[in-house]
Each structure stands twice: as C-alpha cells, then as structure tokens.
Protein backbone atom coordinates (compact mmCIF):
# COMPACT_ATOMS: atom_id res chain seq x y z
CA UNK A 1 82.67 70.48 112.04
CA UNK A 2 79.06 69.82 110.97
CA UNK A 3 78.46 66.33 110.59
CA UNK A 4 76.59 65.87 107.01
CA UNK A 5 74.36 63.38 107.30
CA UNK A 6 74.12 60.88 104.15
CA UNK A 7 70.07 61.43 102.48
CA UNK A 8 70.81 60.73 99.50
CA UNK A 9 69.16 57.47 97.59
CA UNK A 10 71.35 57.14 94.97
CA UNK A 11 74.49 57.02 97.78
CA UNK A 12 72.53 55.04 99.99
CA UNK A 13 72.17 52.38 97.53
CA UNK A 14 75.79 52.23 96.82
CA UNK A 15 76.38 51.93 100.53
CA UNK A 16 74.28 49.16 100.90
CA UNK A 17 75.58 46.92 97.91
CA UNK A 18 79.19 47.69 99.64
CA UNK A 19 80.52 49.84 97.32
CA UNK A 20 83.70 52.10 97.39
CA UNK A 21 82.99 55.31 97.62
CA UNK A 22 85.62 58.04 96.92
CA UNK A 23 84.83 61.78 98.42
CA UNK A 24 84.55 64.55 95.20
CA UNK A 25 87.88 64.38 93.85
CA UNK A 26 87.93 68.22 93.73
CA UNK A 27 88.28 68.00 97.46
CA UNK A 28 90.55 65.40 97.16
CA UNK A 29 94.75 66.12 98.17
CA UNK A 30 97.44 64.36 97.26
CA UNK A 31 96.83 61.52 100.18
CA UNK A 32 94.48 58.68 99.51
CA UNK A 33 92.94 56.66 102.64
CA UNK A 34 90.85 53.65 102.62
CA UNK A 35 87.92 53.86 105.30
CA UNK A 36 86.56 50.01 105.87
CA UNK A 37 83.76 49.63 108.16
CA UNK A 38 82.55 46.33 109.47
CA UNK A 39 79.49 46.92 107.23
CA UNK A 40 77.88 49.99 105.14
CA UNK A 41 74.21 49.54 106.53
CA UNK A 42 72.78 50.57 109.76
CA UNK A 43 72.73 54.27 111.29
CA UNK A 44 75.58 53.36 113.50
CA UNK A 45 77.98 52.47 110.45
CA UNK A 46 76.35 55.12 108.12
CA UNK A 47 76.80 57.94 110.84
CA UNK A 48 80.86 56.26 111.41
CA UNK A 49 81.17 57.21 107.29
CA UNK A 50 79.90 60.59 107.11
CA UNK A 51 82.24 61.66 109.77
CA UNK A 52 85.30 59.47 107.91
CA UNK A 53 83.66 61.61 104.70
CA UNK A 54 83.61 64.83 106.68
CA UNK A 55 87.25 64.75 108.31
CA UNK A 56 88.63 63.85 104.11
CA UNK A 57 86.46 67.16 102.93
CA UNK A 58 88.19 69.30 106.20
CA UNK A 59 91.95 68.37 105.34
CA UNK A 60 91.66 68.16 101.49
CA UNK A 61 92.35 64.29 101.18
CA UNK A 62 91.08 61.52 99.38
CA UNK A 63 88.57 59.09 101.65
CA UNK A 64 87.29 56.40 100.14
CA UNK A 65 84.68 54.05 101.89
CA UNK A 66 84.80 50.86 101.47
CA UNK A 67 82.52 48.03 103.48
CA UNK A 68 80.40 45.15 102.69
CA UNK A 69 77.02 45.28 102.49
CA UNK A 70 76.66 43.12 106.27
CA UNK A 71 79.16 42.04 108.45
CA UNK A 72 80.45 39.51 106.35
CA UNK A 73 84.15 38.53 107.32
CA UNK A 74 85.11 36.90 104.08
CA UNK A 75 83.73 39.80 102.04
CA UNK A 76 85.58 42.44 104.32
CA UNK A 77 88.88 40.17 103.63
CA UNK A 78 88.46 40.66 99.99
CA UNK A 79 87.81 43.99 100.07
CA UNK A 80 90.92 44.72 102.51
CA UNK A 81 92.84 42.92 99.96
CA UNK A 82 91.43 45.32 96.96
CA UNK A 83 92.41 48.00 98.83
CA UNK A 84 95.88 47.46 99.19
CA UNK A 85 96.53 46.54 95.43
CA UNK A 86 95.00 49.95 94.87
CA UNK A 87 97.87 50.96 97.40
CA UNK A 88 96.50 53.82 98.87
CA UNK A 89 98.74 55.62 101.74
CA UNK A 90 96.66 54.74 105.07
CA UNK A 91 93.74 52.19 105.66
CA UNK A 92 91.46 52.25 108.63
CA UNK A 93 89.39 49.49 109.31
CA UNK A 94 86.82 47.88 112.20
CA UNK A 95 87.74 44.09 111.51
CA UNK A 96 84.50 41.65 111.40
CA UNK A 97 87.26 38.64 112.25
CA UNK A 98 90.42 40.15 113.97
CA UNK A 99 92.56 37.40 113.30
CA UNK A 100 91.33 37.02 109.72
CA UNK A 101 91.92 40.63 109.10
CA UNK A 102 95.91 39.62 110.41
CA UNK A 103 97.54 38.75 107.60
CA UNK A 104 95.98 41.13 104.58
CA UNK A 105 96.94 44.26 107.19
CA UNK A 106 100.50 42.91 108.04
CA UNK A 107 100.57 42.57 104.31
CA UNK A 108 99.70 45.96 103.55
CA UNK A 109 102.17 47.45 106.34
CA UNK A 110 104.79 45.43 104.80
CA UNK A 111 104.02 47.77 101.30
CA UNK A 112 104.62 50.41 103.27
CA UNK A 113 100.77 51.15 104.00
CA UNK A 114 99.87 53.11 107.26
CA UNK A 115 97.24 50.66 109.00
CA UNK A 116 95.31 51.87 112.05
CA UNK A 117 91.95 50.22 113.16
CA UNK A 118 88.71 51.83 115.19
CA UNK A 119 85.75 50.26 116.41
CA UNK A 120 87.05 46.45 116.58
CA UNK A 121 90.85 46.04 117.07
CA UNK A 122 93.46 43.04 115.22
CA UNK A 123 95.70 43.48 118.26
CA UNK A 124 98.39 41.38 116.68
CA UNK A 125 98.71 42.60 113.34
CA UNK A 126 101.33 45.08 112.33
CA UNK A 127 98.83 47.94 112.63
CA UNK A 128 99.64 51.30 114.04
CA UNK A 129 97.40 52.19 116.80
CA UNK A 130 93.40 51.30 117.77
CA UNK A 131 91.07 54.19 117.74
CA UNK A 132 87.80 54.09 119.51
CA UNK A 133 86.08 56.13 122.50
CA UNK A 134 87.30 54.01 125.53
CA UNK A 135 89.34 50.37 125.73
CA UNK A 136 87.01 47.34 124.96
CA UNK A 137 88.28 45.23 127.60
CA UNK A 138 88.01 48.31 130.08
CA UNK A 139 84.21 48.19 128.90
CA UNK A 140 83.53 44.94 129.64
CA UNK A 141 84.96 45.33 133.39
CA UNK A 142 82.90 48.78 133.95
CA UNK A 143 79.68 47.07 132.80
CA UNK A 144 79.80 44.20 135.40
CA UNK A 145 80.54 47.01 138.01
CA UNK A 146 77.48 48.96 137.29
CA UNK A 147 75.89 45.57 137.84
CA UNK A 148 77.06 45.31 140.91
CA UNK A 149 76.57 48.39 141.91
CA UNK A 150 73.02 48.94 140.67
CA UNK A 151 71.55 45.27 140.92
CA UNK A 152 73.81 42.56 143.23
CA UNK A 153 77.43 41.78 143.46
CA UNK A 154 75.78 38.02 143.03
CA UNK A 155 73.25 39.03 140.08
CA UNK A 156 72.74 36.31 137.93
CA UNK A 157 73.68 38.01 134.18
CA UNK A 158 73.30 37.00 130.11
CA UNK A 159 75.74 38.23 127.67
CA UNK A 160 74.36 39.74 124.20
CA UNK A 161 77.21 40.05 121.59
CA UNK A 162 76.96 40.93 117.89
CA UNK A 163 79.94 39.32 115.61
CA UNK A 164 81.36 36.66 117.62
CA UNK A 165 84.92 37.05 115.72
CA UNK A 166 85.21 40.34 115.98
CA UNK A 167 87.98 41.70 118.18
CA UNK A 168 85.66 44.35 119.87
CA UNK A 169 83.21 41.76 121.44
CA UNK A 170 85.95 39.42 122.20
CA UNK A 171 87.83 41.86 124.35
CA UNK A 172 84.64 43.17 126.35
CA UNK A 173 83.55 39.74 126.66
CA UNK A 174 87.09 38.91 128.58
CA UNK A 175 86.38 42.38 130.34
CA UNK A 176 83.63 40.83 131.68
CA UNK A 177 84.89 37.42 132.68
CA UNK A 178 88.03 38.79 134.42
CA UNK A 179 86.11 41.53 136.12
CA UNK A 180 83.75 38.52 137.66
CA UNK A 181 86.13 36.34 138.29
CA UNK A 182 88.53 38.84 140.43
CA UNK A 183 86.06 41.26 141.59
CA UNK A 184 82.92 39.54 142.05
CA UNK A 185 83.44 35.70 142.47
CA UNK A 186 79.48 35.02 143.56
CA UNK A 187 78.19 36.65 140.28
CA UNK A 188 77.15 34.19 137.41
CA UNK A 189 77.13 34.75 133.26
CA UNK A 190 74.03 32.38 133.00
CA UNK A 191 73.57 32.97 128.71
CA UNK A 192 75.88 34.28 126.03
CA UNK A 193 73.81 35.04 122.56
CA UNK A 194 75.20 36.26 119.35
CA UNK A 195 73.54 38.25 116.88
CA UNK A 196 75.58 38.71 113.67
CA UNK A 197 74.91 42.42 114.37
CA UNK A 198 71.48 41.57 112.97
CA UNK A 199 68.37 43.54 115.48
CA UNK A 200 65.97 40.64 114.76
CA UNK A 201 68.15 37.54 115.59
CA UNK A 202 69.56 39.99 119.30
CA UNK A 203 65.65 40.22 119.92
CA UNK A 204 65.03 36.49 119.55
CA UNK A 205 67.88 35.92 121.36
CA UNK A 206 66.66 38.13 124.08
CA UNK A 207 62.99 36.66 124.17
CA UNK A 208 65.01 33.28 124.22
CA UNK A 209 67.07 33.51 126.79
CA UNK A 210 64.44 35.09 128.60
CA UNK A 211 63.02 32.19 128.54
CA UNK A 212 65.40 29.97 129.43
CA UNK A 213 66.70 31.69 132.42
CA UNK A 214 63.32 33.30 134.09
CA UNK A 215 65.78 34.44 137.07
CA UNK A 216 68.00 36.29 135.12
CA UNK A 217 68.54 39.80 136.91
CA UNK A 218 70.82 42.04 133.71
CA UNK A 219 71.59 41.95 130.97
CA UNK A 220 74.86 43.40 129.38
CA UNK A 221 74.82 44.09 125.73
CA UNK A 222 78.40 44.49 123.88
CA UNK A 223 77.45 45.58 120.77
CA UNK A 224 75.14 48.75 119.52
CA UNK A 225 72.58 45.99 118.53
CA UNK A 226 71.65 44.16 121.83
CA UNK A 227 70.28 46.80 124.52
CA UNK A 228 67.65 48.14 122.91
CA UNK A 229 66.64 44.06 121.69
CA UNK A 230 66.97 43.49 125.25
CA UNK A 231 64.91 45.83 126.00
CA UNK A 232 62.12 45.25 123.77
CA UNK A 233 62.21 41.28 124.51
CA UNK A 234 62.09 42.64 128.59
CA UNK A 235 59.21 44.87 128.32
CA UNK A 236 57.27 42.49 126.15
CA UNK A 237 57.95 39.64 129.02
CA UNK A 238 56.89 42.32 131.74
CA UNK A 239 54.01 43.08 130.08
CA UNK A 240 53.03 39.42 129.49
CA UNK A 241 53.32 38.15 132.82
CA UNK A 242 56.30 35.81 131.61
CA UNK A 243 58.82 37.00 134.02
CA UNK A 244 57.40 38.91 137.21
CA UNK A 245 60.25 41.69 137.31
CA UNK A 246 61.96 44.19 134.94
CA UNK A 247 65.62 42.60 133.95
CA UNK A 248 68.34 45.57 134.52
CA UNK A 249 70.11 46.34 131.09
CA UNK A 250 73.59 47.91 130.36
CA UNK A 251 76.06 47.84 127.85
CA UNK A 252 76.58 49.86 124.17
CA UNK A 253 73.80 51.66 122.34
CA UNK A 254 72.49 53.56 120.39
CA UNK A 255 70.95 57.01 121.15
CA UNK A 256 67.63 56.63 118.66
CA UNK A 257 66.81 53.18 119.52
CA UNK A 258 67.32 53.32 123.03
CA UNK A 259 65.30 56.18 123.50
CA UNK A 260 62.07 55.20 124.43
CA UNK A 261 63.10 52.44 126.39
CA UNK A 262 65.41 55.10 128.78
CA UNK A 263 61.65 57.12 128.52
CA UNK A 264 59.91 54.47 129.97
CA UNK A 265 62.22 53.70 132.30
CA UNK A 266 62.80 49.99 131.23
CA UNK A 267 66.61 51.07 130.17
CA UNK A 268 68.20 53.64 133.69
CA UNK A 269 71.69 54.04 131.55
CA UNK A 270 73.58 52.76 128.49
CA UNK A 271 77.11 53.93 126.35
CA UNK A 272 77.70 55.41 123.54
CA UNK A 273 80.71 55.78 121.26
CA UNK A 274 79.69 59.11 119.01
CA UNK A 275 80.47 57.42 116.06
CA UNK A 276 81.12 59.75 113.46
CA UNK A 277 83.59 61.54 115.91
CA UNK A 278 85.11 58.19 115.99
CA UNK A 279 85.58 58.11 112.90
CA UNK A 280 86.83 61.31 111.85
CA UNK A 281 88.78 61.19 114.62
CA UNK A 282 90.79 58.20 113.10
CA UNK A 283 91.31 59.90 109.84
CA UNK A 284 92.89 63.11 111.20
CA UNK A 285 95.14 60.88 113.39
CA UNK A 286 95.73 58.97 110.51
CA UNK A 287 96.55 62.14 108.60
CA UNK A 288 98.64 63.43 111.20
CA UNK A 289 101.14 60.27 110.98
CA UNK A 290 100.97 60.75 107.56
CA UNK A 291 102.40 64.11 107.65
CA UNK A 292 105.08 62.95 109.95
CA UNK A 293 103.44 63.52 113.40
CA UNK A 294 104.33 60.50 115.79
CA UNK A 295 101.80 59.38 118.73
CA UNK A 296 103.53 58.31 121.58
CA UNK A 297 102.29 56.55 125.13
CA UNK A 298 100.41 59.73 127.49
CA UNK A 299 100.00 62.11 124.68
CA UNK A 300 97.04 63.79 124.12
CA UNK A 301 95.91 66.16 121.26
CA UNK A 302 93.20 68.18 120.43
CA UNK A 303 91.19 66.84 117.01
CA UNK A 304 91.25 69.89 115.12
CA UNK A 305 87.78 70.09 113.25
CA UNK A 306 85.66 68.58 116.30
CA UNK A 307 84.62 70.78 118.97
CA UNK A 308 86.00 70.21 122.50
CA UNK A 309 87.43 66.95 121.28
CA UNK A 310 90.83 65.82 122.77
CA UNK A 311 92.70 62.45 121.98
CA UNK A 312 94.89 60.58 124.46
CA UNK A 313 97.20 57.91 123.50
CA UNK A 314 97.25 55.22 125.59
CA UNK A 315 100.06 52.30 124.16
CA UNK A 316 98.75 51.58 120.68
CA UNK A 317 95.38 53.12 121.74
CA UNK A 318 94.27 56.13 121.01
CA UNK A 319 91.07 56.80 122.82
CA UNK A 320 88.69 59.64 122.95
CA UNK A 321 85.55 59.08 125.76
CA UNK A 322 82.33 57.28 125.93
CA UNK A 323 79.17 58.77 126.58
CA UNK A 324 77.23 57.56 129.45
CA UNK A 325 73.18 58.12 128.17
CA UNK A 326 70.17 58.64 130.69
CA UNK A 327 66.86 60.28 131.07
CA UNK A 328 68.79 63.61 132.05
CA UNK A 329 70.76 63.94 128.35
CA UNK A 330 69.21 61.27 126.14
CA UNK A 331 67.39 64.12 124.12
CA UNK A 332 70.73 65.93 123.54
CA UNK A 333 71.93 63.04 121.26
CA UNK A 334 70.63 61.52 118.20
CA UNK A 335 71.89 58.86 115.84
C-alpha cells in the first residue's frame, strides 16, 4: 500500500470545516464505516485519514471521515451521534473526552454497530477493541524510564499533555505517575501543562514552565504536539542565557517537526505512532470482524495491504509498534 497523501484544496477545505467525507462510491462495497478522528486539521490527523481512505479503496468499502474541525469534545459528540442515525456497520473513533464519548458508542453497539477506537481509548464503553501502536499507559511508564536512564532516577520532570479529557493522555499520564511512584520514588513531576492540541499554547506552556521551574531537568511530552514546543521553548532559553543547561525531552512526536531539533541535537530520541498505518490498520481489523473474523487475547495477524505489518491482540487491544526516532533514522520518516 502507497499511502496517498491528501493535496488537494478543495478536500482540504472540507477537512478543515469538519466535514464527512465519503471515499468515491465506485470504490465503495456493500459495508459502510464511519472514521472519526479527534480533529480533521494537522498533518498528524490528515496523514491518520488518508490511510483510513487508503485501507476503504484496498477492500472495496465505504469510509467515510468524519471529525471536527479542532478537538472540540462537544462537536465530536454530535457528530458520533450523526453517525449512528446514519447507521453505518462499524465506527472507529479517537475520543476527545473518553467518558463523554461513553454513552453515544454504547448507544450505537446497542443498534448493533461494530465500535472500535484508535489513538485515544473509552475503556468503559461497549466498544470492541483499542487500536493504536503500543498501550498508552505502557507509554507513560517507558518514558519515565528513559528518564532515568538517560538523565537521573531523581530528575526533577514537567508533564506536556494535549486534550486533558482525552483517554490517551489520561492513561500515559497514570503511566507516568505509577511508574514514579513504584520505580523511582526520589523523582518529582514539578509542572503538568495542557495544550488543547494547539502548537502555540504547548510552546507557551513550555517557555512558561520554563520559567517557573529553572531546575527542571526533562521534559516528557504525551501528545504529538508538545516535544517539538518543548523543544523550541528549550533552545530559545539556552540560547538566551535563561536557563544555563539543555532540558532532556522525550515523549510522542512527530517526524517533520521534530526534525531539526533531533539535527541539532537539542531532541537525542522521541516516538512515533505511523499514523496512517494506524489507521488503516483499524479499518482492516474492523473489516475483518465484520466479515466474521474474531480477535482473541495473543493473536497476531498480518495487515494485509501494509508491508511487514503484523497486529497482536493484547485483551481488547490490538497493538501494532511504536517507532523509536533518532539522528540514525529520522530522515527515513516523514509526516
């Protein structure tokens, strides 16, 4: 599979007024499926549609994308709930407010609607499985060992978060606090920011808390919008003479923006989720439980359509790898 990237201006518009947008209906099989991301801007979320677009033109279904504009809660509600009056057989969503998002998905499972979710979990809704590269709450724990493994088992760290409802950033925030707390008792959270998943209010934040908390030695970002703003508000601080030392910086990324910050060495290594591999990945699972396939605890399967891509199902996970970025493979990826 060749991921098709989304140029055009008239479809790019559409995206970012939150539109629902149905692949050519030529293409199109008898199965309909509702792709909802948190939000239809940014590369990260147009990349995560393209592949959802790409994995409905391999197996001959309907995909229709469907998102708000931003990563609006109450707007994604609304549009959840449009989708299941137009009753479609699956949805596949990444919930802005995973306890919001509860009752409209148990409602739609209760019409007999397959419900999976990728990117940012509702745990306890009625939903089939989670899709995403690695477990959330893992995430959080592996971060605060690279910490501690590349700064100080008693390094003084800030938290940078994007939507602070959203079931992603909630579980690899308690990834991090239990991972302290057992592992690493001497180690202190000294700042938790949250951006909205909006790059200008994570860099403020960063500049902010820089600020604030002159001794701070990392900082973890837990969503694709905070490393690289860390980053940016760290150099600048360097470079100003407003803290006397480079601030370490981990967490989820993406490839583009982090770039030049892995280049010039501010950034050593950051994760990845590939996300339109994420995302087609959840609509061929989705299509395989469809067609009567059914995903039980230790199975794996390879994603037919994605190269040297195999899924493993772990509970009501199904999980497919991050990727770790630094100077030796950060050219190999873009997005």
């Amino acid at each position: 599979m060749k991921i098709r990237k989304i140029a055009s201006i008239a479809l790019a518009g559409l995206m970012a007024a939150g539109m629902c947008l149905p692949v050519s209906a030529e293409e199109s099989g008898d199965k309909t499926i509702y792709f909802m991301p948190k939000e239809v801007a940014g590369a990260w979320n147009v990349y995560s549609c393209t592949g959802a677009e790409d994995a409905g033109k391999d197996l001959g279904i309907e995909v229709i994308i469907s998102g708000p504009a931003n990563a609006d809660p109450t707007e994604q509600i609304n549009m959840l709930e449009d989708a299941i009056v137009a009753q479609p057989d699956a949805i596949i969503i990444a919930t802005n407010d995973a306890a919001g998002c509860k009752a409209s998905i148990d409602k739609a499972v209760e019409q007999g609607i397959l419900v999976l979710t990728y990117d940012s979990d509702s745990a306890e809704s009625a939903r089939s499985f989670y899709v995403n590269s690695a477990s959330d709450y893992e995430c959080g724990r592996m971060f605060v060992q690279d910490v501690a493994k590349d700064v100080a088992e008693d390094a003084k760290i800030a938290v940078m978060g994007g939507g602070i409802s959203a079931g992603n950033q909630q579980d690899r925030l308690a990834g991090i606090e239990d991972e302290i707390a057992e592992n690493y008792p001497d180690m202190e959270i000294v700042a938790t920011t949250w951006s909205d998943d909006d790059t200008e209010v994570a860099k403020q934040n960063a500049e902010n808390l820089l600020l604030a908390n002159p001794d701070v030695q990392a900082i973890i970002g837990i969503s694709g919008y905070e490393p690289h703003s860390a980053a940016a508000a760290v150099k600048e601080a360097v470079e100003q003479g407003t803290i006397e030392e480079s601030v370490y910086i981990t967490g989820l990324t993406l490839p583009d923006v982090i770039r030049p910050y892995i280049e010039d060495g501010t950034v050593k290594s950051a994760y990845v989720t590939e996300p339109a591999y994420l995302a087609y990945t959840a609509v061929y699972a989705a299509n395989e439980m469809l067609n009567g396939t059914e995903y039980a605890d230790g199975d794996t399967f390879a994603v037919e359509g994605l190269e040297n891509v195999e899924a493993t199902v772990t509970g009501e996970n199904i999980y497919f790898g991050l990727i770790a970025l630094d100077s030796s493979n950060i050219d190999n990826y873009s997005w």
